[in-house]
Protein backbone atom coordinates (compact mmCIF):
# COMPACT_ATOMS: atom_id res chain seq x y z
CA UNK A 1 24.89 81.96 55.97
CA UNK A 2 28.68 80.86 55.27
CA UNK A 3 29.10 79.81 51.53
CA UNK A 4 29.77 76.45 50.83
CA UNK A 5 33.18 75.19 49.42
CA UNK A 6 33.22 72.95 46.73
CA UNK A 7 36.65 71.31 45.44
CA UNK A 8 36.84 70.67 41.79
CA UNK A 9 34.64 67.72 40.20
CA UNK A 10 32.62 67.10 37.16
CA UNK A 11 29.89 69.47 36.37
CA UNK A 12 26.67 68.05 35.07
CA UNK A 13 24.81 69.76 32.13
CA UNK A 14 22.14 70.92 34.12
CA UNK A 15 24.00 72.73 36.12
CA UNK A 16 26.07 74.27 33.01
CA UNK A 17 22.50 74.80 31.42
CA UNK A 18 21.09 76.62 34.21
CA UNK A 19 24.15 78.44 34.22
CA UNK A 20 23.53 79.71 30.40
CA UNK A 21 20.46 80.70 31.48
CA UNK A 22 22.23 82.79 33.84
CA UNK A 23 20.67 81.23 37.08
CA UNK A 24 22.23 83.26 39.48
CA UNK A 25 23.08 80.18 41.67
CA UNK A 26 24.16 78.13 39.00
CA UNK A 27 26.52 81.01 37.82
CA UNK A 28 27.95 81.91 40.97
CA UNK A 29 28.96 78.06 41.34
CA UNK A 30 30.81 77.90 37.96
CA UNK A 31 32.68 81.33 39.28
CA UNK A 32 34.02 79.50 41.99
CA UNK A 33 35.29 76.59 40.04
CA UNK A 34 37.07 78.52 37.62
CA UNK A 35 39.54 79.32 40.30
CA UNK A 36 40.50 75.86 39.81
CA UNK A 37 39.14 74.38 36.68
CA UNK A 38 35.87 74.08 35.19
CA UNK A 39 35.55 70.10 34.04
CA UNK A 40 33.04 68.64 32.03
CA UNK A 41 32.39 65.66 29.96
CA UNK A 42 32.79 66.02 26.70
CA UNK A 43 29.20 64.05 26.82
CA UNK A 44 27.91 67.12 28.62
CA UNK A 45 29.27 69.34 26.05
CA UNK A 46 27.81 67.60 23.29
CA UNK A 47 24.60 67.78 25.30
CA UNK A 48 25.00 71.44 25.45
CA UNK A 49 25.58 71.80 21.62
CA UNK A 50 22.40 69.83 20.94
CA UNK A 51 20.59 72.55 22.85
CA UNK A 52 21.54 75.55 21.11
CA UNK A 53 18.60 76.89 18.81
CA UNK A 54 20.50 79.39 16.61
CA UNK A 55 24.15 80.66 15.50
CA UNK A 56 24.17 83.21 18.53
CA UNK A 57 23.46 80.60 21.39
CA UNK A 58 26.34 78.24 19.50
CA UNK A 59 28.85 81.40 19.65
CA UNK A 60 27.64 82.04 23.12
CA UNK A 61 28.68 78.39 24.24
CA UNK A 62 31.62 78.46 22.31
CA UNK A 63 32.96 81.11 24.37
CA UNK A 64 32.04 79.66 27.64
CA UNK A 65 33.61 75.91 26.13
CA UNK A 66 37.05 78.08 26.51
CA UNK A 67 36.81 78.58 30.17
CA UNK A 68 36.34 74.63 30.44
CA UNK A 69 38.59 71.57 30.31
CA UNK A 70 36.77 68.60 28.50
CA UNK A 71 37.05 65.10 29.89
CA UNK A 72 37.26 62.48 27.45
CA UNK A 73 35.43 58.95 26.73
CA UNK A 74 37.98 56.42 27.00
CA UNK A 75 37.82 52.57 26.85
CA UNK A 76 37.96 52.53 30.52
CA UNK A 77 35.05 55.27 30.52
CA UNK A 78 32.90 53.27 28.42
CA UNK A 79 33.62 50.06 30.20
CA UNK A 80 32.69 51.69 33.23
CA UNK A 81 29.27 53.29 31.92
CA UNK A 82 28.55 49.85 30.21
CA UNK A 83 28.67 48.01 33.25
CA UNK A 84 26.37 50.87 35.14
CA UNK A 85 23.96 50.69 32.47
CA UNK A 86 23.74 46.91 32.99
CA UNK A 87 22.99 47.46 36.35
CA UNK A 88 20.48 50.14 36.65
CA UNK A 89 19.02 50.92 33.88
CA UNK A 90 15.74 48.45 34.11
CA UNK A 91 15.61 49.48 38.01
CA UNK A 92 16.30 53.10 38.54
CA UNK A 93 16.27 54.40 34.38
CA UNK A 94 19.84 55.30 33.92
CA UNK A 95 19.94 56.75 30.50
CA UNK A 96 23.37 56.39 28.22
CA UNK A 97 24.40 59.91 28.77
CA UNK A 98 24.46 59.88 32.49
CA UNK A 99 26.15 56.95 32.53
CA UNK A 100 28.97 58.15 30.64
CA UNK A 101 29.06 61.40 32.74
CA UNK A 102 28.97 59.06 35.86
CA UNK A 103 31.91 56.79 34.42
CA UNK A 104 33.87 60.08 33.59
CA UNK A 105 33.43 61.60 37.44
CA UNK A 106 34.28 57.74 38.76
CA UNK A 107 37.07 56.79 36.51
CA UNK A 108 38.88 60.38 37.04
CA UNK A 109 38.10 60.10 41.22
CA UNK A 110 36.07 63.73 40.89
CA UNK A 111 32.39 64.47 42.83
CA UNK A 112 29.78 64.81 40.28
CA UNK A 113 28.18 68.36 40.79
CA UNK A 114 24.35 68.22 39.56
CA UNK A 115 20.67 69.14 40.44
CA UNK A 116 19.40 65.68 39.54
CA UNK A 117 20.94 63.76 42.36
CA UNK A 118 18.68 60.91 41.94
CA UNK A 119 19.77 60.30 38.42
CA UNK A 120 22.85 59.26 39.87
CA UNK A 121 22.23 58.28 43.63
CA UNK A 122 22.03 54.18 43.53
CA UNK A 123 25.52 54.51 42.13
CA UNK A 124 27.66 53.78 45.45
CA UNK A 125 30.93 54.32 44.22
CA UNK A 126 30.15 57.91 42.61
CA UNK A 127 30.48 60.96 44.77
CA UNK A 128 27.56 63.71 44.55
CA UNK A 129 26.91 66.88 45.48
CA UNK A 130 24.17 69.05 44.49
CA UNK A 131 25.61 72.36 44.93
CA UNK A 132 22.66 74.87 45.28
């Protein structure tokens, strides 16, 4: 089976997750984006540093954060995720961090790389790909 291309986009935090898990898919897929750039919300990030349980997994992530280029919230951003949160969060649950993340991959014209595509699906003007 041919391997699948993927152009550079926004990487969700499951993916990056799965990937400290060292998910050989998930790890494989950040591989191929460093050829270009790995980007992530700084939302995503902050997700990330939430998870860590102890002083090694923090180091651990720290390391990895220098491979990555951080995206930042900006008024536009949080305009952006406001108005999606107005929209679907009573019908389809969007929660405040995947808004932003969505906002972030819309505002900066990227594809959104994640497992969860139907956190983000009813968002027509977001571009998703779930890459493995």
């Amino acid at each position: 089976m041919a391997t699948a291309v993927h152009t550079v986009g926004v990487i969700d935090s499951n993916i990056l997750i799965d990937a400290m898990n060292g998910i050989v898919d998930a790890v494989g897929f950040l591989e191929e984006q460093q050829i270009v750039e790995i980007q992530i919300s700084i939302v995503s990030a902050m997700e990330l540093i939430a998870g860590c349980r102890n002083k090694i997994e923090m180091t651990e992530l720290q390391r990895f954060f220098q491979k990555c280029s951080f995206l930042p919230v900006t008024v536009t951003i949080s305009q952006v995720a406001f108005q999606l949160m107005e929209s679907f969060y009573l019908s389809h649950g969007l929660t405040l961090p995947d808004a932003l993340i969505a906002a972030t991959a819309i505002e900066h014209d990227l594809t959104l790389y994640t497992r969860n595509t139907r956190h983000f699906r009813m968002i027509p003007q977001l571009e998703i790909s779930q890459p493995y």
